[in-house]
Protein backbone atom coordinates (compact mmCIF):
# COMPACT_ATOMS: atom_id res chain seq x y z
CA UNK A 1 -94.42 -34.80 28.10
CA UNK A 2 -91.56 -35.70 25.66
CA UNK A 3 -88.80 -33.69 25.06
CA UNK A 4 -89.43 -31.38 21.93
CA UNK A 5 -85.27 -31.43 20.58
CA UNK A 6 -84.78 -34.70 18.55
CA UNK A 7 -81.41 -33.69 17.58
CA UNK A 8 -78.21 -35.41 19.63
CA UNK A 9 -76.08 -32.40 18.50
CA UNK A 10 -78.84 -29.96 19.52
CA UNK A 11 -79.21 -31.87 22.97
CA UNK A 12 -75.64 -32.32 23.80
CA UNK A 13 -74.64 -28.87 23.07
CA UNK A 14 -78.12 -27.47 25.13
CA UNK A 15 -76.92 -30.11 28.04
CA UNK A 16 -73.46 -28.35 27.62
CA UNK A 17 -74.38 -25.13 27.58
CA UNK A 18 -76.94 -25.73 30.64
CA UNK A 19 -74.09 -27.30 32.83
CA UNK A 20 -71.83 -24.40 32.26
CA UNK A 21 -74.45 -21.53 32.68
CA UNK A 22 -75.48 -23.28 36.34
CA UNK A 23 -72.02 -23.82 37.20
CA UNK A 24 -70.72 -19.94 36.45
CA UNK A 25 -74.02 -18.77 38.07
CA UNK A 26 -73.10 -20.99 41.11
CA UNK A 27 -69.61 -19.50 41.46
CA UNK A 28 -70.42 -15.99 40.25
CA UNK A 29 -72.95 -15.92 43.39
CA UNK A 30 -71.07 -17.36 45.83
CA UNK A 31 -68.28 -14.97 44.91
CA UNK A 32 -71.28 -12.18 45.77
CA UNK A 33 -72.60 -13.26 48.44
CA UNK A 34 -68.77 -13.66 49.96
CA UNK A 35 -67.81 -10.27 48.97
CA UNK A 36 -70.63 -8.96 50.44
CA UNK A 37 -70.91 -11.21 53.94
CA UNK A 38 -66.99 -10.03 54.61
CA UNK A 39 -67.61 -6.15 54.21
CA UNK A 40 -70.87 -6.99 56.49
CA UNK A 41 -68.05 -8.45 58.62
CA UNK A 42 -65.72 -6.28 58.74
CA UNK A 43 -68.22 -3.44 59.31
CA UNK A 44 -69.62 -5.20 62.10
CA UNK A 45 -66.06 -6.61 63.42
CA UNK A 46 -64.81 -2.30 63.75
CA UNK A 47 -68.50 -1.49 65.46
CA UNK A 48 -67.53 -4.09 67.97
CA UNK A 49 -64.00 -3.20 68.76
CA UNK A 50 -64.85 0.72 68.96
CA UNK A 51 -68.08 -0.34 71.14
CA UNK A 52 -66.14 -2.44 73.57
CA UNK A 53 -62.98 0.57 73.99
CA UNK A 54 -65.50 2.92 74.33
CA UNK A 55 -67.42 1.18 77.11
CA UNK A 56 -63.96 0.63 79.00
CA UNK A 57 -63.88 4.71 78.90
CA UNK A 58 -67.74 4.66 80.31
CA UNK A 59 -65.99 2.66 83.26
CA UNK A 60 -63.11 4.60 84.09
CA UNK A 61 -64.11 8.23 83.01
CA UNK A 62 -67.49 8.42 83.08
CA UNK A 63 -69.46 10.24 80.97
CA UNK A 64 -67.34 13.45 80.36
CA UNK A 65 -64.09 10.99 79.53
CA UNK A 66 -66.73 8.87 76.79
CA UNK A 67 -67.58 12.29 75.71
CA UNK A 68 -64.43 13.40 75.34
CA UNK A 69 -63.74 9.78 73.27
CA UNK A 70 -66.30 10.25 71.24
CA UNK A 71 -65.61 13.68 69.90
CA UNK A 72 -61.77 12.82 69.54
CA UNK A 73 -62.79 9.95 67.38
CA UNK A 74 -65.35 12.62 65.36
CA UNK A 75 -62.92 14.87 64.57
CA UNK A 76 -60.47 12.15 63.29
CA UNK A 77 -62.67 10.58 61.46
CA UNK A 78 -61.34 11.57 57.89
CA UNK A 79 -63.80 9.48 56.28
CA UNK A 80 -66.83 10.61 58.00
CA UNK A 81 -68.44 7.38 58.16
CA UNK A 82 -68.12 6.78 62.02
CA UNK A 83 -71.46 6.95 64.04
CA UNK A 84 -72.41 7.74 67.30
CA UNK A 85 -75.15 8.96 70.12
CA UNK A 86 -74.80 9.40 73.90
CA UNK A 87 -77.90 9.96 75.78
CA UNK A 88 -78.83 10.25 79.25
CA UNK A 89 -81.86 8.90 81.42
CA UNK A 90 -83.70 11.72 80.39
CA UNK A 91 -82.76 11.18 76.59
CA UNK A 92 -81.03 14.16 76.52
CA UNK A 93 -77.92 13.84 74.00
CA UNK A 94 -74.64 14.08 75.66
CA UNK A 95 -72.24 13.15 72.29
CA UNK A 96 -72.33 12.14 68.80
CA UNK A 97 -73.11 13.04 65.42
CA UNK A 98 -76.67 10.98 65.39
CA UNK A 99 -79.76 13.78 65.63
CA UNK A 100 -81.63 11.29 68.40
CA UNK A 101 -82.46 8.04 69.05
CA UNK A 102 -84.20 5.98 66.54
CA UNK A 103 -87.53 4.77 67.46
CA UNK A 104 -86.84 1.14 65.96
CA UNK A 105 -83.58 0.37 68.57
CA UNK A 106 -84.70 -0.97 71.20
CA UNK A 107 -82.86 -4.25 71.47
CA UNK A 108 -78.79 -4.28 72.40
CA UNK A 109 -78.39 -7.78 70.87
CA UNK A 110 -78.56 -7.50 67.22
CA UNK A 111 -77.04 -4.83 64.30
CA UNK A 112 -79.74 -2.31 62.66
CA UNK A 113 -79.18 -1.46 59.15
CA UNK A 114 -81.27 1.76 58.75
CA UNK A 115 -82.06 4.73 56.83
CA UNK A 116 -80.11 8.13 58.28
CA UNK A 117 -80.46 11.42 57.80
CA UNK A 118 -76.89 13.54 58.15
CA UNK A 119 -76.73 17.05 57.16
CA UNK A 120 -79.54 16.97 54.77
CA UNK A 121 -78.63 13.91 53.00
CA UNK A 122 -80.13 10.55 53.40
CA UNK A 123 -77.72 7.49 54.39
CA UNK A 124 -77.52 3.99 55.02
CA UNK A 125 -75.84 3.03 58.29
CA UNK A 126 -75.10 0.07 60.54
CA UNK A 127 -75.98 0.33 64.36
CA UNK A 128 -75.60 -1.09 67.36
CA UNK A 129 -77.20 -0.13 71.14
CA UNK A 130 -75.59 -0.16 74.38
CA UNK A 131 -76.93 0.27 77.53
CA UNK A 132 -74.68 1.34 80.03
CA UNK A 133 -75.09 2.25 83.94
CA UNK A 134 -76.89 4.70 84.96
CA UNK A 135 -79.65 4.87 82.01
CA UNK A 136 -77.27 6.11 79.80
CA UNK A 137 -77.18 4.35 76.47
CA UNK A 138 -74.84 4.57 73.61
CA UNK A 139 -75.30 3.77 69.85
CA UNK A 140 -71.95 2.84 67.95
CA UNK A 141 -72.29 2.42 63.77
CA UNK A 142 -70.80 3.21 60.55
CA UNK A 143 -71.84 4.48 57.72
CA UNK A 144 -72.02 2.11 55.21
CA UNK A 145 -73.43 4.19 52.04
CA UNK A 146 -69.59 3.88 50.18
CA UNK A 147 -69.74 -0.08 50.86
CA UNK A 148 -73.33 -0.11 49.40
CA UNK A 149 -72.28 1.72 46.14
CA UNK A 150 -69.40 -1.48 46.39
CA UNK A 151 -72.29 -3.87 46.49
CA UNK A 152 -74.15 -2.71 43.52
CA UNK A 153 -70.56 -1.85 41.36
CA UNK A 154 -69.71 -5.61 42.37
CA UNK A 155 -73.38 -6.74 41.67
CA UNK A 156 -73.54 -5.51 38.23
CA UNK A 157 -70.03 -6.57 37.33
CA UNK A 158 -71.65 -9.89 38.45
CA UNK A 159 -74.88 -9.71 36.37
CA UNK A 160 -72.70 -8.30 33.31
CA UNK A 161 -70.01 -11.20 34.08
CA UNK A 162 -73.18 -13.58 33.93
CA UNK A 163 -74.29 -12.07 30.12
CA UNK A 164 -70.71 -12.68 29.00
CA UNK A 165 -70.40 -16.05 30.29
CA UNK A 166 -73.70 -17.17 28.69
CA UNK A 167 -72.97 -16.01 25.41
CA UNK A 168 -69.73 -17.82 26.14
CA UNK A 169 -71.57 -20.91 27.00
CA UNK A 170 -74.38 -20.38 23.68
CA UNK A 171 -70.80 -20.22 21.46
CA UNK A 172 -69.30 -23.15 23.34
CA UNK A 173 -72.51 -25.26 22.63
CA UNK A 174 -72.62 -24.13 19.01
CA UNK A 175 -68.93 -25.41 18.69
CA UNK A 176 -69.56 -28.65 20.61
CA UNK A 177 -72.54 -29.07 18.30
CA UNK A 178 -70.26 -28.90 15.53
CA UNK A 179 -67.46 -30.77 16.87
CA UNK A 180 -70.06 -33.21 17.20
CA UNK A 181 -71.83 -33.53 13.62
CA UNK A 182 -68.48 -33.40 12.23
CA UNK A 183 -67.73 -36.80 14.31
CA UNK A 184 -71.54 -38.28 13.25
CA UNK A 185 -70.96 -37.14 9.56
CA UNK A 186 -67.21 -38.78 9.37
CA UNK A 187 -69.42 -41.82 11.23
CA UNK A 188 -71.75 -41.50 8.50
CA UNK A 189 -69.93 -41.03 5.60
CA UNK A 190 -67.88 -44.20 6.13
CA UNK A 191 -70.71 -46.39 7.12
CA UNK A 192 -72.55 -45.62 4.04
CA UNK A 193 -69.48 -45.96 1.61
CA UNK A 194 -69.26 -49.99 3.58
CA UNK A 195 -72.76 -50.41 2.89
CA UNK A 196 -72.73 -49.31 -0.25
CA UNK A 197 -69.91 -52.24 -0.45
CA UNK A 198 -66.31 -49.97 -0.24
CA UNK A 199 -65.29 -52.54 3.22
CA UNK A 200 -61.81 -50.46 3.06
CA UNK A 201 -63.08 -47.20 4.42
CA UNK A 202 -62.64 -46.34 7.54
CA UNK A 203 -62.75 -43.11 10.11
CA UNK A 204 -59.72 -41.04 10.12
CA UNK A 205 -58.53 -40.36 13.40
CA UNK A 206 -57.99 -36.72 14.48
CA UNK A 207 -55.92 -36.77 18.05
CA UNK A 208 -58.75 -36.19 20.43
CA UNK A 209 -61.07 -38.28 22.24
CA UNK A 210 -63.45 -39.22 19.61
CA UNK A 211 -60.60 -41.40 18.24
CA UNK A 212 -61.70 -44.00 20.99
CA UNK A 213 -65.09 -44.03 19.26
CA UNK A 214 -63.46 -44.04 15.50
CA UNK A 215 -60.81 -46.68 16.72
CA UNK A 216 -64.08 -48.99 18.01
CA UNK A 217 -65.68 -48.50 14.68
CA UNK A 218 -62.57 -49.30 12.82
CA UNK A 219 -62.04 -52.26 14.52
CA UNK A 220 -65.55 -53.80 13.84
CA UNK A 221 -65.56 -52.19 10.38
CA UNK A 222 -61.98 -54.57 10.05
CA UNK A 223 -64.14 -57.42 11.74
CA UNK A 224 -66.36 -57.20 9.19
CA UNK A 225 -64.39 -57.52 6.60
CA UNK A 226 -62.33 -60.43 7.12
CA UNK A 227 -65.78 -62.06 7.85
CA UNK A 228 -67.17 -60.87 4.43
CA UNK A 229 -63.85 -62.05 3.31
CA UNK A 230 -64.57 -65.36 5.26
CA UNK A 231 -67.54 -65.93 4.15
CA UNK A 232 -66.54 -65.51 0.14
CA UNK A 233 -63.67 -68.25 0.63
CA UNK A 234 -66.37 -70.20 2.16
CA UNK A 235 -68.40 -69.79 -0.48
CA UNK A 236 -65.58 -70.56 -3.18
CA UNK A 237 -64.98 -73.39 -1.31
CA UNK A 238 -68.13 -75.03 -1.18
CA UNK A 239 -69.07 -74.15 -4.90
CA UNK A 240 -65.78 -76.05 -5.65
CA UNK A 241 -66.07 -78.70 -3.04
CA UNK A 242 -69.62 -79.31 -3.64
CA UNK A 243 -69.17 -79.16 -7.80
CA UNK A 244 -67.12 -82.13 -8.32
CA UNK A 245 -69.71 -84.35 -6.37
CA UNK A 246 -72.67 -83.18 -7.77
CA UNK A 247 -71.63 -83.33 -11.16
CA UNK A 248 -69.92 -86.72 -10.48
CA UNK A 249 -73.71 -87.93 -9.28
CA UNK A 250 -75.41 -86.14 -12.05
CA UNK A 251 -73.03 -87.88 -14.28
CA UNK A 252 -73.37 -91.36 -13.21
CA UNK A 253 -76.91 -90.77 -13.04
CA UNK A 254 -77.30 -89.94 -16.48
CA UNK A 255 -74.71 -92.49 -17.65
CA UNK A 256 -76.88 -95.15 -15.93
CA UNK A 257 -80.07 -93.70 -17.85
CA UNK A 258 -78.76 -94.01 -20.81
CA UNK A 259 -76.62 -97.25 -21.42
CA UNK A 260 -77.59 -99.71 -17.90
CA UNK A 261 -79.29 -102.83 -19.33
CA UNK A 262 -79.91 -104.21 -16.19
CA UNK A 263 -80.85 -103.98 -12.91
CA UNK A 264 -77.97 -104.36 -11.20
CA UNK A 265 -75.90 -101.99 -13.26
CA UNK A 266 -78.77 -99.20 -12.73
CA UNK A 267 -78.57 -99.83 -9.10
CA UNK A 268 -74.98 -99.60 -8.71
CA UNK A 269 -74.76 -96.34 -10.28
CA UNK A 270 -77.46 -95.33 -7.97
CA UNK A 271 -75.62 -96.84 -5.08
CA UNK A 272 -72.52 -94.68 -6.49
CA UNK A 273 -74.68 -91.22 -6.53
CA UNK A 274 -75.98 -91.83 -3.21
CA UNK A 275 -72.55 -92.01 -1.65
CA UNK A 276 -71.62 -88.84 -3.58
CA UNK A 277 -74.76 -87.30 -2.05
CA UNK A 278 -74.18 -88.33 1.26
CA UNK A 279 -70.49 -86.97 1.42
CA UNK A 280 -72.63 -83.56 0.29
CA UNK A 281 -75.00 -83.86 3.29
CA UNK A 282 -71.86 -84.37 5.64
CA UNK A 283 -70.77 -81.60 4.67
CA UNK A 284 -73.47 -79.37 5.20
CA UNK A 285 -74.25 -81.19 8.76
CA UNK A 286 -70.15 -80.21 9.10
CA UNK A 287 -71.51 -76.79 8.64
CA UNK A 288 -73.79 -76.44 10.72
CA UNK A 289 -71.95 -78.36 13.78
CA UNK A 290 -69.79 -76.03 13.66
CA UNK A 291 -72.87 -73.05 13.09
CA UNK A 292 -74.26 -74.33 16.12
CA UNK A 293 -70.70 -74.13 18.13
CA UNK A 294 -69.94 -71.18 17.34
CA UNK A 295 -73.40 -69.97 18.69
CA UNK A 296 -72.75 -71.81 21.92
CA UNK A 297 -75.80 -73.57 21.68
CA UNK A 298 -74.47 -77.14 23.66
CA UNK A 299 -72.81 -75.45 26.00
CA UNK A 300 -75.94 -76.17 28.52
CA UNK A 301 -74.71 -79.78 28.35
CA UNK A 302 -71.31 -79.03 29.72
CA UNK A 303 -70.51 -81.58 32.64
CA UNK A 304 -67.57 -82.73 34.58
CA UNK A 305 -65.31 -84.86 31.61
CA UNK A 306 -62.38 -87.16 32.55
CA UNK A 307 -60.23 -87.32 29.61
CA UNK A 308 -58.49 -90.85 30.43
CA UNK A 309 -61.50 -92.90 29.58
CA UNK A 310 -62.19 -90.77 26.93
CA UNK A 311 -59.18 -91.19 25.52
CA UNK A 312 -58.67 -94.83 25.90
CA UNK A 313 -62.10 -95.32 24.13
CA UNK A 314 -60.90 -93.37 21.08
CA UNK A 315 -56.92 -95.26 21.23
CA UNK A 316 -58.83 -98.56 21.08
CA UNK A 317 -61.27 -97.66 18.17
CA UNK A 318 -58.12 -96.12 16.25
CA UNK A 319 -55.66 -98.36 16.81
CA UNK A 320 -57.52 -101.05 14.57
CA UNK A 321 -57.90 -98.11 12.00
CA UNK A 322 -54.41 -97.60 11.82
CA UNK A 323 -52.96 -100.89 12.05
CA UNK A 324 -55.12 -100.96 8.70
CA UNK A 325 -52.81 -98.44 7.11
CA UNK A 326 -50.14 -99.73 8.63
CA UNK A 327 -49.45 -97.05 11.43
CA UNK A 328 -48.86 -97.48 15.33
CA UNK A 329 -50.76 -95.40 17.46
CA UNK A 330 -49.40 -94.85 20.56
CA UNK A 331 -51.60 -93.93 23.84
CA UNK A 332 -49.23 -92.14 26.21
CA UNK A 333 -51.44 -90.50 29.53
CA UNK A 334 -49.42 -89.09 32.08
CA UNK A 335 -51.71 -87.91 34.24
CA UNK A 336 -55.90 -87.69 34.16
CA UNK A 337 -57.36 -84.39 34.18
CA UNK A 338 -61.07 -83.85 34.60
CA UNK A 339 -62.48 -80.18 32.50
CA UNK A 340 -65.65 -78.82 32.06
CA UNK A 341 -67.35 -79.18 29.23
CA UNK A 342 -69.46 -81.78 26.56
CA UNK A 343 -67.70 -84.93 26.44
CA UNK A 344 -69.33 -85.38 22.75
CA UNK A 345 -67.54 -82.70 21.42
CA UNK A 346 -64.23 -83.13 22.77
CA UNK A 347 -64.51 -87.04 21.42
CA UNK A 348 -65.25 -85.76 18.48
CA UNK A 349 -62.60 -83.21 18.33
CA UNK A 350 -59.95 -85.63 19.45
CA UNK A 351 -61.45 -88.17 16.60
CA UNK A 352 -61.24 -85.11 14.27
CA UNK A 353 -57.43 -84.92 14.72
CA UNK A 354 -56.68 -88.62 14.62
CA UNK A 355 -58.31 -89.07 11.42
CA UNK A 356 -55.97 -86.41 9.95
CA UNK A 357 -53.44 -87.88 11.61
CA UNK A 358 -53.92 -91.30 10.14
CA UNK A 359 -54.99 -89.66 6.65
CA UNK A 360 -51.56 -87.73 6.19
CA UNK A 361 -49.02 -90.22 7.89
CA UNK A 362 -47.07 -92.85 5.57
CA UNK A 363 -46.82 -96.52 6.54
CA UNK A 364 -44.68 -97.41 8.91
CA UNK A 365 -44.47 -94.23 10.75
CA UNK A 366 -45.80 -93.68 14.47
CA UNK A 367 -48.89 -91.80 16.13
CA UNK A 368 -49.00 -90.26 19.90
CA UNK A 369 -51.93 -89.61 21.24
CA UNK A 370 -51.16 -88.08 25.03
CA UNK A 371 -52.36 -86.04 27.14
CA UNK A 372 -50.77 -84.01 30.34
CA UNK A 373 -51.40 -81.61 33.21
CA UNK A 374 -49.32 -78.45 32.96
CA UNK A 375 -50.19 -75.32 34.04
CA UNK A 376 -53.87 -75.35 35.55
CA UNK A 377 -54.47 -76.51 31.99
CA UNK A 378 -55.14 -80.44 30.69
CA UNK A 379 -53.58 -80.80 27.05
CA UNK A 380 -54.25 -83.17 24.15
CA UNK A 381 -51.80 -83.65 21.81
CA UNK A 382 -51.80 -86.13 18.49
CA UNK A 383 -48.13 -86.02 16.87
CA UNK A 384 -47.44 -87.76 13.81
CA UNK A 385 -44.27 -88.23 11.37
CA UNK A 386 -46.17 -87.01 8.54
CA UNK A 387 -44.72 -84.31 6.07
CA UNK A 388 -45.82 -81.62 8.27
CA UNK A 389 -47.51 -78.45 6.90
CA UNK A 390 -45.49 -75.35 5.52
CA UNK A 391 -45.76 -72.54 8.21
CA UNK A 392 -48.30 -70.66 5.70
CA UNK A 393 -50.84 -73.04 5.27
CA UNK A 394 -50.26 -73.85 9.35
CA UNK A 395 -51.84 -69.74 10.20
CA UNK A 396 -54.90 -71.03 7.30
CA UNK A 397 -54.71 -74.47 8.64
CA UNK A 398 -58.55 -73.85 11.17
CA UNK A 399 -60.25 -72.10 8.06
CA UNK A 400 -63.37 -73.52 7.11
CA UNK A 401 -62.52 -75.78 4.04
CA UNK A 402 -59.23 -74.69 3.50
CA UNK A 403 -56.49 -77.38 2.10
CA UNK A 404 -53.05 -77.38 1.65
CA UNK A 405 -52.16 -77.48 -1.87
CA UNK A 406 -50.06 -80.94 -0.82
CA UNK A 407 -53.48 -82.72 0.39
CA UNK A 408 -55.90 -81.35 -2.61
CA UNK A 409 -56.32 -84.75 -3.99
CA UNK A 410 -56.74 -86.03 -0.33
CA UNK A 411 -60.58 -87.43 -0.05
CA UNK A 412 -62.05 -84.82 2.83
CA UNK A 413 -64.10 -81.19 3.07
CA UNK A 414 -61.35 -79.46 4.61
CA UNK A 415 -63.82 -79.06 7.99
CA UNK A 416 -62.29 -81.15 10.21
CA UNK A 417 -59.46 -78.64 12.12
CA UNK A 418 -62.22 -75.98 11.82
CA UNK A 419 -64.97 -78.11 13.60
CA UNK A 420 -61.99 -78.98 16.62
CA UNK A 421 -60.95 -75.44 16.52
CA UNK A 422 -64.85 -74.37 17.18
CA UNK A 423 -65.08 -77.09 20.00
CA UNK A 424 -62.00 -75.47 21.44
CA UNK A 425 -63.40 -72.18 21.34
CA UNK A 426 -66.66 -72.91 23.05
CA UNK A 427 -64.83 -74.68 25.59
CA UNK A 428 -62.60 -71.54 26.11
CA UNK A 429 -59.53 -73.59 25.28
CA UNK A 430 -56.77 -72.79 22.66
CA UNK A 431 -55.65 -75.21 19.64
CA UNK A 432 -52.03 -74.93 18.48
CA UNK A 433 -50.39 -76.17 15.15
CA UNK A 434 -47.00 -76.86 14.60
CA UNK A 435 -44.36 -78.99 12.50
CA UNK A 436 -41.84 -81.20 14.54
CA UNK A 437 -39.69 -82.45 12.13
CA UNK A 438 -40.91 -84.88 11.17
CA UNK A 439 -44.11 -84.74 11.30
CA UNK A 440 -46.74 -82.35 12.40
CA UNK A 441 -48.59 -82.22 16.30
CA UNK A 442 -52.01 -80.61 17.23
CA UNK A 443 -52.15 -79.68 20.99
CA UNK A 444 -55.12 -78.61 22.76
CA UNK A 445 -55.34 -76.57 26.06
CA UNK A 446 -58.20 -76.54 28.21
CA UNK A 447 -58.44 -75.24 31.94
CA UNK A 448 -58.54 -77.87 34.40
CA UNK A 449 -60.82 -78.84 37.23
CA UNK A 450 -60.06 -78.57 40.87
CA UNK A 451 -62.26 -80.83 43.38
CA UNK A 452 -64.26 -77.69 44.12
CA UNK A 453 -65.42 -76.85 41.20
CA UNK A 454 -66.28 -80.86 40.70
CA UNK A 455 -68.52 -80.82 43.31
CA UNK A 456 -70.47 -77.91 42.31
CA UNK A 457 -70.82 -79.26 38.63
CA UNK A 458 -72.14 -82.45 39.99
């Protein structure tokens, strides 16, 4: 059977209002049946102690001294709830207030709670039997008629307590149910205003505990928009990245159309489009690298990598590069670490950086690669004597196809620091950017690996 209420606000406050119902019906009859067990007690506790004095009298005086007990204790008896019967072998009565035995007594062991008669009036009274030498027996009670009437006055205090308490609890509920709606409407309101493309509303916050609920929406509601915001500077950026060599191709293409006489002239313009085109498709594979990274999708290739031959590789294919431009790269290693992770991506990362490197340095300046253990954590740096990067751009510097206003005129996408910072990221490393005047360094940090976890790579 399914549940009929398809309202949350409905169910939480019925849930509410359940809980809090049981719970004052739990106490309210524990507080009765306590009441009630210690006047049972107490009742039983004075029947006991009067029983056991009177008995000692039995003993010592016989049965004129317990006869003259029990009528002492008669006539003091202010309240006129004390019971008692004396009878003899013969059941004659000897004492007491009792008209004769009642036919249902016949064990010592256990209290009767029975219906009396006393001067005309019917009673309730507690009892206990006592046999004691001789044949004589001897019944000791109270009557308990006034604590009954405290029973029922404290059982319908109860019951009435219960009524008030569950109209308490069907308030309560309504007021959590509205408590409630007011949170899903604010929720509401402010998710439809984003959709309907405001991304600067957000849930006002109120003091209680649904703030931790409005904060968490806040915060992905602020997620969301500095990806929207992302993805429109990525779009800006490829419209005006991708504009210049499309039209360039078009152009040349058209050019070629109209005015090559030859051949060779119509196939170097072709030539010429094709490399434009290409530098487009580079940057769309760029794109989706770094898609693909982000997604964590080669992270099932991750393996035990030693960055010293890794590095060495990459000094020796550089260093040819830059002796080109006239630059000295510099291999400085002070100590191999090993980390987890694709050894692909991390070349290519490293590669990323030394073609900036090389790309923004003058001639004649100076490139260190290195790499040291500090830490638990392996870092890769790549300083250069460059003109650095103003501390503005540096905070921008890992945005996809962002570029310094310095290096617009610089042939590249402006995907090359975003691509290493993605590598970083699924490696759980950190990148870090800073000028060191001169020049500008790139360090990244990634946790190193102890023989242990070697071995369980491998």
């Amino acid at each position: 059977m399914h549940w009929p209420i398809r309202s949350a606000g409905l169910n939480f406050a019925f849930g509410y209002g359940v809980v809090f119902v049981l719970s004052a019906i739990f106490c309210l009859s524990f507080i009765w049946w306590n009441t009630t067990g210690q006047l049972d007690r107490s009742v039983q506790a004075a029947v006991q102690i009067d029983a056991r004095d009177l008995q000692q009298r039995w003993l010592h005086g016989g049965v004129e001294d317990l006869t003259i007990a029990i009528q002492d204790r008669l006539d003091q008896n202010v309240e006129d709830d004390e019971l008692y019967l004396l009878t003899g072998p013969d059941g004659r009565k000897y004492a007491g207030n009792l008209p004769g035995w009642p036919v249902v007594i016949g064990n010592t062991n256990k209290f009767y709670e029975l219906t009396i008669r006393r001067d005309g009036l019917r009673s309730q009274a507690k009892l206990h039997a006592y046999h004691l030498s001789a044949g004589y027996q001897l019944i000791v009670g109270r009557d308990i008629k006034g604590r009954q009437l405290v029973r029922h006055v404290l059982t319908d205090t109860l019951i009435w307590a219960g009524v008030m308490i569950t109209l308490f609890a069907v308030g309560g509920a309504l007021v959590i149910r509205r408590i409630f709606r007011q949170v899903v409407h604010s929720i509401v309101r402010t998710t439809s205003a984003v959709a309907q493309g405001d991304l600067g509303q957000r849930i006002p916050l109120v003091g209680n505990e649904t703030d931790l609920v409005a904060h968490t929406i806040n915060t992905m509601l602020e997620r969301i928009n500095r990806l929207m915001d992302g993805v429109k500077q990525v779009s800006n950026a490829i419209a005006h990245d991708l504009r210049t060599p499309i039209t360039r191709a078009r152009t040349r293409l058209e050019d070629a159309s109209l005015h090559a006489f030859s051949d060779g002239e119509l196939r170097a313009a072709i030539d010429r489009a094709i490399s434009d085109l290409d530098h487009i498709t580079s940057i769309f594979e760029a794109l989706l690298r770094i898609a693909q990274l982000e997604a964590g999708a080669r992270r099932s290739a991750f393996t035990v990598v030693e960055l010293k031959p890794l590095l060495e590789n990459l000094y020796e294919f550089y260093d040819l590069l830059s002796e080109e431009k006239g630059i000295k790269l510099n291999l400085r290693i002070k100590e191999n670490g090993c980390v987890k992770g694709d050894p692909q991506l991390i070349q290519q990362a490293v590669a990323n950086m030394l073609d900036n490197a090389i790309k923004f340095s003058p001639s004649n300046t100076e490139i260190t690669l290195t790499s040291w253990v500090e830490r638990e954590k392996v870092r890769i740096a790549v300083i250069d004597q460059g003109a650095g990067m103003p501390p503005e751009d540096i905070k921008r510097a890992s945005e996809r196809f962002f570029r310094a206003e310095s290096s617009r005129h610089t042939q590249g996408s402006g995907l090359g620091l975003s691509l290493v910072q993605a590598v970083v990221n699924l490696h759980g490393g950190t990148m870090e950017l800073s000028n060191c005047s001169p020049g500008f360094q790139v360090v990244l940090s990634f946790l190193v690996m102890n023989k242990k976890e070697r071995k369980e790579v491998v």
